[in-house]
Protein backbone atom coordinates (compact mmCIF):
# COMPACT_ATOMS: atom_id res chain seq x y z
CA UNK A 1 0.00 0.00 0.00
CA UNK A 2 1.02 3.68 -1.24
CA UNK A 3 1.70 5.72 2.09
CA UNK A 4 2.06 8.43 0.87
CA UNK A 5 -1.45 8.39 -0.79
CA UNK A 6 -3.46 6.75 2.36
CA UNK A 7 -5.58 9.57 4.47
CA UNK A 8 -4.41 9.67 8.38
CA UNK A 9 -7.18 10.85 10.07
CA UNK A 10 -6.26 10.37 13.66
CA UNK A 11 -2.68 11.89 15.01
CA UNK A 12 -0.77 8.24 14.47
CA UNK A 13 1.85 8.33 12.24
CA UNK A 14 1.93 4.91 10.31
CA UNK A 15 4.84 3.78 8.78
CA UNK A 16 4.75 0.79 5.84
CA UNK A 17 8.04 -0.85 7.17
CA UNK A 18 8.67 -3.72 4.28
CA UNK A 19 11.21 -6.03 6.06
CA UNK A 20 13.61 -7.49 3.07
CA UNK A 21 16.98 -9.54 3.15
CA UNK A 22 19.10 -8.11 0.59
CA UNK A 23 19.47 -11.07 -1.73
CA UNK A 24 22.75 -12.34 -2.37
CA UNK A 25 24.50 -14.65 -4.79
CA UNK A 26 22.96 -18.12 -4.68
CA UNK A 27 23.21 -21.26 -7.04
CA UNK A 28 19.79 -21.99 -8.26
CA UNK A 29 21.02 -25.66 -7.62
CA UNK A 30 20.12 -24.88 -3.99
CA UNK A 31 17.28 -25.91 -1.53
CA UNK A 32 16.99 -22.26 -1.13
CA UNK A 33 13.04 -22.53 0.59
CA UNK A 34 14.59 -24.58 3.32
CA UNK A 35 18.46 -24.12 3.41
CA UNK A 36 21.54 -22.38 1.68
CA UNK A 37 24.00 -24.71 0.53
CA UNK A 38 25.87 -25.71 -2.73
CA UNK A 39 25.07 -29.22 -3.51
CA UNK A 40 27.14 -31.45 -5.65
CA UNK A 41 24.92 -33.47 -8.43
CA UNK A 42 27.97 -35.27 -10.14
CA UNK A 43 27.27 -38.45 -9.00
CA UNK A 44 24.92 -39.70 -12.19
CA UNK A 45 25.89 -43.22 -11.33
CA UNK A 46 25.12 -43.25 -7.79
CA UNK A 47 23.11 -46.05 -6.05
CA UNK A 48 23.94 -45.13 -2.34
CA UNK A 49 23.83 -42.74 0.27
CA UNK A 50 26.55 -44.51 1.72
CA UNK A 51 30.20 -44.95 2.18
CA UNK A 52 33.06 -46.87 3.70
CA UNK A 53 33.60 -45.29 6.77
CA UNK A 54 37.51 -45.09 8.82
CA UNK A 55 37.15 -46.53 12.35
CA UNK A 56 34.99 -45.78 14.71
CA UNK A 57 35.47 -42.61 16.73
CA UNK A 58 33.36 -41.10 20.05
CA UNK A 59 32.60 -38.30 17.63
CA UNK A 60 30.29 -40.84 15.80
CA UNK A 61 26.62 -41.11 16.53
CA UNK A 62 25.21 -44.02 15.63
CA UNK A 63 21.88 -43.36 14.21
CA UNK A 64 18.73 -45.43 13.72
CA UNK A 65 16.99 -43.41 10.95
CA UNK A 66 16.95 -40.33 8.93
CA UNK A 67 14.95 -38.25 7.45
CA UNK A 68 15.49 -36.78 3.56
CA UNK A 69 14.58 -34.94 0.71
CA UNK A 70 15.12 -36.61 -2.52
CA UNK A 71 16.76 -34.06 -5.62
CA UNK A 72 16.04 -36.14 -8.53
CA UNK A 73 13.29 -38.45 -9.62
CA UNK A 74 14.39 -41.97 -8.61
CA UNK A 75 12.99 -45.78 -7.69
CA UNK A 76 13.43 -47.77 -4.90
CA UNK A 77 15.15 -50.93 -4.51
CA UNK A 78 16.25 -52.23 -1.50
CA UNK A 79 16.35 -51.48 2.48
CA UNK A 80 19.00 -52.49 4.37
CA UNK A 81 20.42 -52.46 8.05
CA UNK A 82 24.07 -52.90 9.03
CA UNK A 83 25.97 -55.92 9.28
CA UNK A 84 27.31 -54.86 12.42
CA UNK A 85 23.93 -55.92 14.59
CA UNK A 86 25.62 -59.50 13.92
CA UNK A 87 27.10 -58.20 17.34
CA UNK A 88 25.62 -60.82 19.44
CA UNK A 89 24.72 -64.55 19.25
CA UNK A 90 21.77 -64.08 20.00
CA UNK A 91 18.85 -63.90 17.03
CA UNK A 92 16.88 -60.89 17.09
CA UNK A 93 14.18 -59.30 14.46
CA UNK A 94 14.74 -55.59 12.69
CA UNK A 95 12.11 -54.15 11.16
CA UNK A 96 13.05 -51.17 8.50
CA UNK A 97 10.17 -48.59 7.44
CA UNK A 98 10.41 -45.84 5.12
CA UNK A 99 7.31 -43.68 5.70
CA UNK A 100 5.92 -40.56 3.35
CA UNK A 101 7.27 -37.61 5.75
CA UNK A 102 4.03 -35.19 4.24
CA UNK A 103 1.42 -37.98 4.33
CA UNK A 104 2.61 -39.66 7.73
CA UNK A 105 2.05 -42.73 6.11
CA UNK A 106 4.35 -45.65 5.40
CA UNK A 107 5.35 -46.86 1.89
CA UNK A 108 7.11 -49.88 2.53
CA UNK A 109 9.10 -51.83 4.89
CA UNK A 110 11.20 -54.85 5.54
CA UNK A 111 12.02 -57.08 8.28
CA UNK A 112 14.99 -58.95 8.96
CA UNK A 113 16.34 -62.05 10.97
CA UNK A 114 19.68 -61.15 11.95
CA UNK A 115 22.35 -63.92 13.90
CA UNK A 116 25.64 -63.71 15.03
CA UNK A 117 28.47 -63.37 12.94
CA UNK A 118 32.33 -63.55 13.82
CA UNK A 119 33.38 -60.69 11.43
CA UNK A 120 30.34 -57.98 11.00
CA UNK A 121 30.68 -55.92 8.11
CA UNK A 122 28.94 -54.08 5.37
CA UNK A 123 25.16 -54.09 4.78
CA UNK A 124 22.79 -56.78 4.63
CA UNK A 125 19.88 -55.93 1.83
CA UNK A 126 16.32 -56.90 0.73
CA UNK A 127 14.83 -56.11 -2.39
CA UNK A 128 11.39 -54.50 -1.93
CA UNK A 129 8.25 -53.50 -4.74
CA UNK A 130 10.01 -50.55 -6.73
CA UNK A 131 8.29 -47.03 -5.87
CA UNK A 132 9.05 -43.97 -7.34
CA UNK A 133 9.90 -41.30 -5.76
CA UNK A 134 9.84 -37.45 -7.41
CA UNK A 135 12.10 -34.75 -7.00
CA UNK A 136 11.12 -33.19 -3.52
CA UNK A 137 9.69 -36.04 -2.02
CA UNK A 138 10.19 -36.16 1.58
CA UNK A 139 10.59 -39.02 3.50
CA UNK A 140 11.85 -41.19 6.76
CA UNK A 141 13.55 -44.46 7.55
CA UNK A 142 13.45 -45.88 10.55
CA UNK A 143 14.42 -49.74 12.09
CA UNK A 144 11.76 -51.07 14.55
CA UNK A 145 13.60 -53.21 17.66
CA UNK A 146 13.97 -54.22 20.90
CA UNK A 147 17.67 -53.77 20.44
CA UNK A 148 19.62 -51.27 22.65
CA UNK A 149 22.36 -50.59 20.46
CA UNK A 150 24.72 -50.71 22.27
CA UNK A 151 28.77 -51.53 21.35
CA UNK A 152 28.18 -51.27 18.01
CA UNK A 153 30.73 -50.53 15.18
CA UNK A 154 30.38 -47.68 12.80
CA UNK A 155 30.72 -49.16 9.23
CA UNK A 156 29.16 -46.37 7.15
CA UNK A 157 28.62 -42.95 7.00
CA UNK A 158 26.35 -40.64 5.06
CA UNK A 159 27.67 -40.25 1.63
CA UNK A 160 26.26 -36.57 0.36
CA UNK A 161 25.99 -37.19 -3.31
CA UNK A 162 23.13 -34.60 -3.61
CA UNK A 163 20.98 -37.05 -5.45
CA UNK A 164 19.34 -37.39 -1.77
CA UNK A 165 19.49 -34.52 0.88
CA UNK A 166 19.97 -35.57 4.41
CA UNK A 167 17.82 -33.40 7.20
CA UNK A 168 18.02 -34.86 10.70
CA UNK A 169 19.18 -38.22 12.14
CA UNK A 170 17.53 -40.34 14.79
CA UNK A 171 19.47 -41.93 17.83
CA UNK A 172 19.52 -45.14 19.53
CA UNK A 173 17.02 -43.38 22.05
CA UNK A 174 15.01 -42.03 19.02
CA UNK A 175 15.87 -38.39 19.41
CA UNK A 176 15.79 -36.32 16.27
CA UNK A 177 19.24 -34.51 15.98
CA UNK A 178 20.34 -31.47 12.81
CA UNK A 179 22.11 -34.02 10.35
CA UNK A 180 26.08 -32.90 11.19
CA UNK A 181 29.22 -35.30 9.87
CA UNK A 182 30.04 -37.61 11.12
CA UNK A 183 26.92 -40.17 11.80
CA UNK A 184 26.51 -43.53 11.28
CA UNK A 185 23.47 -44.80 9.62
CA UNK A 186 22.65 -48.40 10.33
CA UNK A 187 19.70 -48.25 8.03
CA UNK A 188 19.25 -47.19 4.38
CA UNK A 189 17.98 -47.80 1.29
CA UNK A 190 19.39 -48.35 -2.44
CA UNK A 191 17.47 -46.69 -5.39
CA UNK A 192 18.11 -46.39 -9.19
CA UNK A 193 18.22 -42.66 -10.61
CA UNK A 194 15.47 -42.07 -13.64
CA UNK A 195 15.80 -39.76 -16.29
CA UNK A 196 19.77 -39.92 -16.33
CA UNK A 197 19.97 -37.59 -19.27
CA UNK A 198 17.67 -34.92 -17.97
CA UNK A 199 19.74 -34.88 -14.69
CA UNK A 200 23.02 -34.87 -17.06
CA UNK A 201 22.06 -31.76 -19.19
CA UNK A 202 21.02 -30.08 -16.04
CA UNK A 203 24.75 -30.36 -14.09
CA UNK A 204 25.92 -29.20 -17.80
CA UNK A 205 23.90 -26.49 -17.56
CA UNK A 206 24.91 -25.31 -13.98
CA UNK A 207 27.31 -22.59 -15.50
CA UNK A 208 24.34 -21.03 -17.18
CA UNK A 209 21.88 -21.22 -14.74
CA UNK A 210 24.71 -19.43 -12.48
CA UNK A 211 25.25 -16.44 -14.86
CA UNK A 212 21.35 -16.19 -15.15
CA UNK A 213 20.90 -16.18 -11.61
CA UNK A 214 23.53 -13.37 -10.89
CA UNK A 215 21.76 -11.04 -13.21
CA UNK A 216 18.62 -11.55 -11.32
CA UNK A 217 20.04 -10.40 -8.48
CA UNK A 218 21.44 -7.61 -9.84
CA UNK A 219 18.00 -6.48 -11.25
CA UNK A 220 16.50 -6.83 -7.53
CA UNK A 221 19.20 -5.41 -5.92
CA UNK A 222 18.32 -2.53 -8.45
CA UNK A 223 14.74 -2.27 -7.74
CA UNK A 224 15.34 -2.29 -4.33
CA UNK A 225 17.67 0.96 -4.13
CA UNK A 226 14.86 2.68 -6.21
CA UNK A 227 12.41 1.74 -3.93
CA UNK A 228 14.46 2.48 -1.11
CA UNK A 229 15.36 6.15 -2.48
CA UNK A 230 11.59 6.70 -3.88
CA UNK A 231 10.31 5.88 -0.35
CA UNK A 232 12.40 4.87 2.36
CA UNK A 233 10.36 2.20 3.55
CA UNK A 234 12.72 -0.68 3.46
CA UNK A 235 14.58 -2.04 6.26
CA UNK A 236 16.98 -4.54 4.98
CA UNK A 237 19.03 -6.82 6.93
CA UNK A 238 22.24 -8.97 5.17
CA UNK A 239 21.10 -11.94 6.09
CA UNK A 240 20.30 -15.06 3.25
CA UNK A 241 16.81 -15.41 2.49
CA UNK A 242 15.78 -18.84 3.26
CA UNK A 243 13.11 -19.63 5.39
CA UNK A 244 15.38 -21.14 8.49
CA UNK A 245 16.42 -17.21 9.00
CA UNK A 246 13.10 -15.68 9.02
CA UNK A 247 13.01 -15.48 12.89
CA UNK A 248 16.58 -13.84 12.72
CA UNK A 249 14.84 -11.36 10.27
CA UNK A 250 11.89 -10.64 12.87
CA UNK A 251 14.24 -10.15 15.93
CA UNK A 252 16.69 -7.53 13.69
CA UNK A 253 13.25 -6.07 13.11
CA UNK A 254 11.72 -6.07 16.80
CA UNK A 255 15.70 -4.19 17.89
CA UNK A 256 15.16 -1.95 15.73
CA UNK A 257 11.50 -0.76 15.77
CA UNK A 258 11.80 -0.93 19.70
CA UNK A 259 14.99 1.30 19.77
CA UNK A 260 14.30 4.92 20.82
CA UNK A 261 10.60 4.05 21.85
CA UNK A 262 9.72 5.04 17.80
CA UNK A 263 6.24 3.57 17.99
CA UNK A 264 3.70 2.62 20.93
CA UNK A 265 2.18 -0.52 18.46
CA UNK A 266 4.07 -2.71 16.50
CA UNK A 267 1.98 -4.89 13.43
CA UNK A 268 3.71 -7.19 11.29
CA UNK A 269 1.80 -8.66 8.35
CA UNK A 270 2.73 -10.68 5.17
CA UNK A 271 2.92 -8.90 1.57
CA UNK A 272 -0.39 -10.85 0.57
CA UNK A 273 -2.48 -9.61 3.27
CA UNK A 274 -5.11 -5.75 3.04
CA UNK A 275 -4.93 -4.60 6.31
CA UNK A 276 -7.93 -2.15 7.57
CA UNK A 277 -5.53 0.23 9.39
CA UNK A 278 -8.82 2.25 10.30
CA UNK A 279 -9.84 -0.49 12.30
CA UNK A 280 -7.46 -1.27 13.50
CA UNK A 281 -6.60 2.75 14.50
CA UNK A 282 -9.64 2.73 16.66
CA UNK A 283 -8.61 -0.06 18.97
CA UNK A 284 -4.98 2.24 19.67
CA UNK A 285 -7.45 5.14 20.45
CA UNK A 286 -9.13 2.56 23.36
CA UNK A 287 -8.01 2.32 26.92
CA UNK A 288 -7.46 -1.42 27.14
CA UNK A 289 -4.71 -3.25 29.00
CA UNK A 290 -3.39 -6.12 26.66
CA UNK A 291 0.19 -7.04 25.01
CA UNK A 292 -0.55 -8.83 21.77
CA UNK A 293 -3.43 -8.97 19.84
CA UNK A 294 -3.93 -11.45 16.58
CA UNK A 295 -6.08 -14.55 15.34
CA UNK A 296 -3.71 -16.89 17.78
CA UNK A 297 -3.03 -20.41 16.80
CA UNK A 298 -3.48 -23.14 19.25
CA UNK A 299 -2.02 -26.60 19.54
CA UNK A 300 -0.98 -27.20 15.75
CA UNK A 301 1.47 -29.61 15.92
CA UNK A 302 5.16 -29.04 14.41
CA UNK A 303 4.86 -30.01 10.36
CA UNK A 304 7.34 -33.25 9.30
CA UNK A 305 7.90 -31.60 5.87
CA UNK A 306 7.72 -28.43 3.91
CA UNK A 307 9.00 -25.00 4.17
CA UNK A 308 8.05 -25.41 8.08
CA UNK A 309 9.47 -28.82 8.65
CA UNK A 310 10.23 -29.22 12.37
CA UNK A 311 11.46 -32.53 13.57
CA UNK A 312 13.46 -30.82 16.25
CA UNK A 313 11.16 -29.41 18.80
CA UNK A 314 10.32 -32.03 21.33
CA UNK A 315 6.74 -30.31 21.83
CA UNK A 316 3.73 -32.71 20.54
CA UNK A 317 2.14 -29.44 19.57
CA UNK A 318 3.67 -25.41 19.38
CA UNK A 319 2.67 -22.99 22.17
CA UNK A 320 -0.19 -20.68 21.38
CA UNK A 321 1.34 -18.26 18.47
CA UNK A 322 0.01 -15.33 16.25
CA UNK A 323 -0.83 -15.79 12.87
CA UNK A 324 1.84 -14.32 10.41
CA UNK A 325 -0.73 -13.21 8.78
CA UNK A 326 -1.26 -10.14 11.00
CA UNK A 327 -0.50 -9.13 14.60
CA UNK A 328 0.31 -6.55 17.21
CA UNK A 329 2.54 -5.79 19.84
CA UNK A 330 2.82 -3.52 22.21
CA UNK A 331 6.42 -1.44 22.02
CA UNK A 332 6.47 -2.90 26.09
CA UNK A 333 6.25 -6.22 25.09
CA UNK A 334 8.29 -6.26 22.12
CA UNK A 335 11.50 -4.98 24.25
CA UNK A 336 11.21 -7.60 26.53
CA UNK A 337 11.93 -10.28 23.69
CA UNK A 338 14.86 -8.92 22.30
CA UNK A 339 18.29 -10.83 22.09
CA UNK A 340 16.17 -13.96 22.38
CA UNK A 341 18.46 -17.14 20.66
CA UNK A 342 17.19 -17.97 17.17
CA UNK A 343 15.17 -21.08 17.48
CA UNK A 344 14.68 -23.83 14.56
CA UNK A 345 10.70 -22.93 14.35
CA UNK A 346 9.02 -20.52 11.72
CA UNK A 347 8.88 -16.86 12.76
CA UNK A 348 5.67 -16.56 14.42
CA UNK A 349 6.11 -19.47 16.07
CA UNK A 350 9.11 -18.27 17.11
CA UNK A 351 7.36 -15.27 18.55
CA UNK A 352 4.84 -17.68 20.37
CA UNK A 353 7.78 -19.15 22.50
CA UNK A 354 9.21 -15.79 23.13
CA UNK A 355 6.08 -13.71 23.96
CA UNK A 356 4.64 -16.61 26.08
CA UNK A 357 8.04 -16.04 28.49
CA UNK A 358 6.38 -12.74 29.45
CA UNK A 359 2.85 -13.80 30.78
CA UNK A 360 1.14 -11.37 28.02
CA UNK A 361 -2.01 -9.98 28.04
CA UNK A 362 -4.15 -11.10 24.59
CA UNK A 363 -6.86 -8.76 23.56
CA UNK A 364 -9.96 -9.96 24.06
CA UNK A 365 -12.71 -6.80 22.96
CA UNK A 366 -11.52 -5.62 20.02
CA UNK A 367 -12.85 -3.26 17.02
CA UNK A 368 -12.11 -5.74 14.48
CA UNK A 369 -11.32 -9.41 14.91
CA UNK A 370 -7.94 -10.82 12.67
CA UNK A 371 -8.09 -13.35 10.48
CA UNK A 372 -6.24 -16.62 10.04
CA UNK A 373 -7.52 -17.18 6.83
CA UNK A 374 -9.21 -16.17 3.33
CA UNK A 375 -12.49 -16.44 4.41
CA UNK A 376 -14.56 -13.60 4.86
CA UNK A 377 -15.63 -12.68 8.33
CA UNK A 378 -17.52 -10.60 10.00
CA UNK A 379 -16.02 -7.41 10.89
CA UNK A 380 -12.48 -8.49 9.75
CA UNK A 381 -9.41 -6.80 10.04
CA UNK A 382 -7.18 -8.49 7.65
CA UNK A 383 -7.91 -10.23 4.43
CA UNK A 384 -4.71 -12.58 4.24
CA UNK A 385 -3.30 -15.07 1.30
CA UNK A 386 -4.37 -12.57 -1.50
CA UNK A 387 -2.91 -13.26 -5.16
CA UNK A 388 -2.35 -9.65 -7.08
CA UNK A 389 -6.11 -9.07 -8.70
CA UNK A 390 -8.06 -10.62 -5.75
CA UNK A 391 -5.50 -7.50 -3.80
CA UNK A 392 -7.13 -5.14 -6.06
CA UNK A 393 -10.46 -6.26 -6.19
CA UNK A 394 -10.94 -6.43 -2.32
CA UNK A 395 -9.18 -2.58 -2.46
CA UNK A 396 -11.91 -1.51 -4.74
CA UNK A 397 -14.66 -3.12 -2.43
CA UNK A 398 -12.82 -1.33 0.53
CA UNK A 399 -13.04 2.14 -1.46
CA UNK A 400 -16.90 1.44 -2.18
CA UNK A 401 -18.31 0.33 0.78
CA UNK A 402 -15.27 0.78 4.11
CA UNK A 403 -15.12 -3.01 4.37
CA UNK A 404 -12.81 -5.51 3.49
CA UNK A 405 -15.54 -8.11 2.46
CA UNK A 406 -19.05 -8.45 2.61
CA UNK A 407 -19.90 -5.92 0.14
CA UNK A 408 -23.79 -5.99 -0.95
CA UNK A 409 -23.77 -5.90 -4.85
């Protein structure tokens, strides 16, 4: 929205603070939604996440399952445990299960008889029905036993071809753990890559895609200085733009809107949401005691895949949280979460743990109720998850009638 065009009529000042990270150079080959790294795709011949490992070390975590993203279309073959459960004499039963991470459903699974051996080594595989799996399909393996683990040797480690991109591990004690070298996976799977030529001409391409990617970011790097100059209404912050550093983005945001007491209220929206910033005016213009005010989210649990994917928080469900797509603070509140650690949740759920520290007061009468979604309701004061026209239509609407929805014809 224009501020410069948008009629004040109380004595508020309101500022349309876009927050932006200043892009920088990054390989289109990335996982740029979820995480910033180069990724190496050479390995067109590649069967494995797994390699040969030196001996074992206390630096090695021996780990039960994983979960992944998969880079390139590929089929299933086989799932397989380490040879190195031949520990014992005794006979004991391993179930492996590969479940669909988005659909929390499993897609197949094995089970295996496993007896002592004098000289453990390697894996043992069995060949399962062949499913394919498509570029960014997200999933989990896991073995199923009444085996402790313990005094095993690490045979393997992770092998990081980029055909298949490794997220977390799971322990012996089936605690989810960031996937860091070194680990030692005694359960995986062997698949055969599809479409070999495809995935050929794009590593040959990589060069390209590079130069074309670097004159993108020159071209937004030039729009935003124009809009910056034109308007000075960014605030942008060096940081990458993935979604892992959005709550690093809010904090540098809270320091800096809190510094000098600039503003009483603080709102932060997303760039596909109408705000009614009358409505919204008249609640500031109230005596009310309250710290936050928002359509709050309650017991959603943490997502296993997508941009949100959480297998890290040990919570069965996320404290109560503001939708992103609208919410205020109070300047009082908002200084008591500064400095707060950058978590590994989204941003507003990251503001749910760090608000919630502080005993706040919600809102409870208000002149307009927020909305966590499209739909229209009564006496809204955000319309959120907009595409461009719908933006204009509902601003139309709003000029015609002073609502956001529920216009009579």
């Amino acid at each position: 929205m224009d501020s410069g065009r948008y009629k004040i009529r109380k004595k508020l000042r309101i500022f349309f603070i876009l927050l932006l990270v200043l892009p920088i150079i990054l390989n289109l080959d990335n996982l740029k939604v979820l995480v910033c790294f180069t990724v190496d795709l050479a390995s067109v011949n590649s069967n494995t996440i797994l390699s040969l490992t030196e001996q074992t070390s206390s630096r090695h975590r021996i780990c039960v399952g994983f979960t992944f993203m998969v880079r390139h279309t590929m089929s299933l073959e086989m799932l397989g445990i380490s040879s190195s459960l031949r520990r014992v004499r005794k006979e004991r039963m391993y179930r492996v299960e590969l479940h669909d991470s988005q659909r929390g459903e499993k897609v197949v699974s094995a089970t295996f008889i496993i007896s002592g051996s004098d000289s453990p080594s390697g894996f043992t595989w069995k060949k399962v029905p062949k499913i394919v799996f498509n570029e960014g399909f997200e999933g989990e393996i896991k073995i199923i036993s009444d085996d402790d683990y313990t005094n095993l040797n690490c045979t393997h480690k992770f092998l990081t071809n980029g055909i298949v991109t490794i997220f977390e591990v799971v322990d012996t004690k089936g605690f989810f753990y960031k996937f860091e070298p070194p680990n030692c996976p005694i359960a995986s799977f062997l698949y055969q890559i599809m479409d070999v030529d495809k995935l050929q001409n794009h590593i040959n391409e990589t060069s390209v895609r590079q130069i074309l990617w670097d004159e993108e970011v020159g071209r937004i790097e030039n729009s935003l200085k124009e809009e910056k100059n034109k308007y000075s209404d960014l605030l942008i912050i060096d940081t990458i733009d993935v979604y892992t550093n959005l709550p690093i983005k809010l904090s540098n945001f809270m320091q800096w809107a809190t510094t000098g007491d600039k503003f009483k209220y603080i709102i932060k929206t997303d760039d596909d949401v109408f705000l009614d910033i009358k409505k919204i005016q008249l609640q500031f213009s109230r005596l009310s005691d309250w710290d936050w005010w928002s359509c709050f989210k309650v017991g959603w649990p943490p997502p296993n895949s997508g941009k949100w994917r959480d297998r890290l928080t040990d919570e069965s469900v996320y404290p109560k949280f503001p939708s992103g797509s609208g919410y205020v603070l109070k300047n009082s509140i908002a200084k008591k979460v500064l400095n707060k650690p950058p978590m590994n949740v989204g941003e507003d759920v990251s503001m749910g743990f760090w608000i919630l520290e502080q005993s706040p007061l919600d809102l409870i009468e208000s002149q307009c109720f927020w909305a966590c979604s499209s739909k229209c309701n009564k006496n809204p004061c955000n319309m959120p998850e907009l595409k461009v026209d719908e933006m204009y239509t509902v601003w139309k609407d709003y000029n015609k009638c002073g609502e956001i929805c529920n216009c009579s014809p």
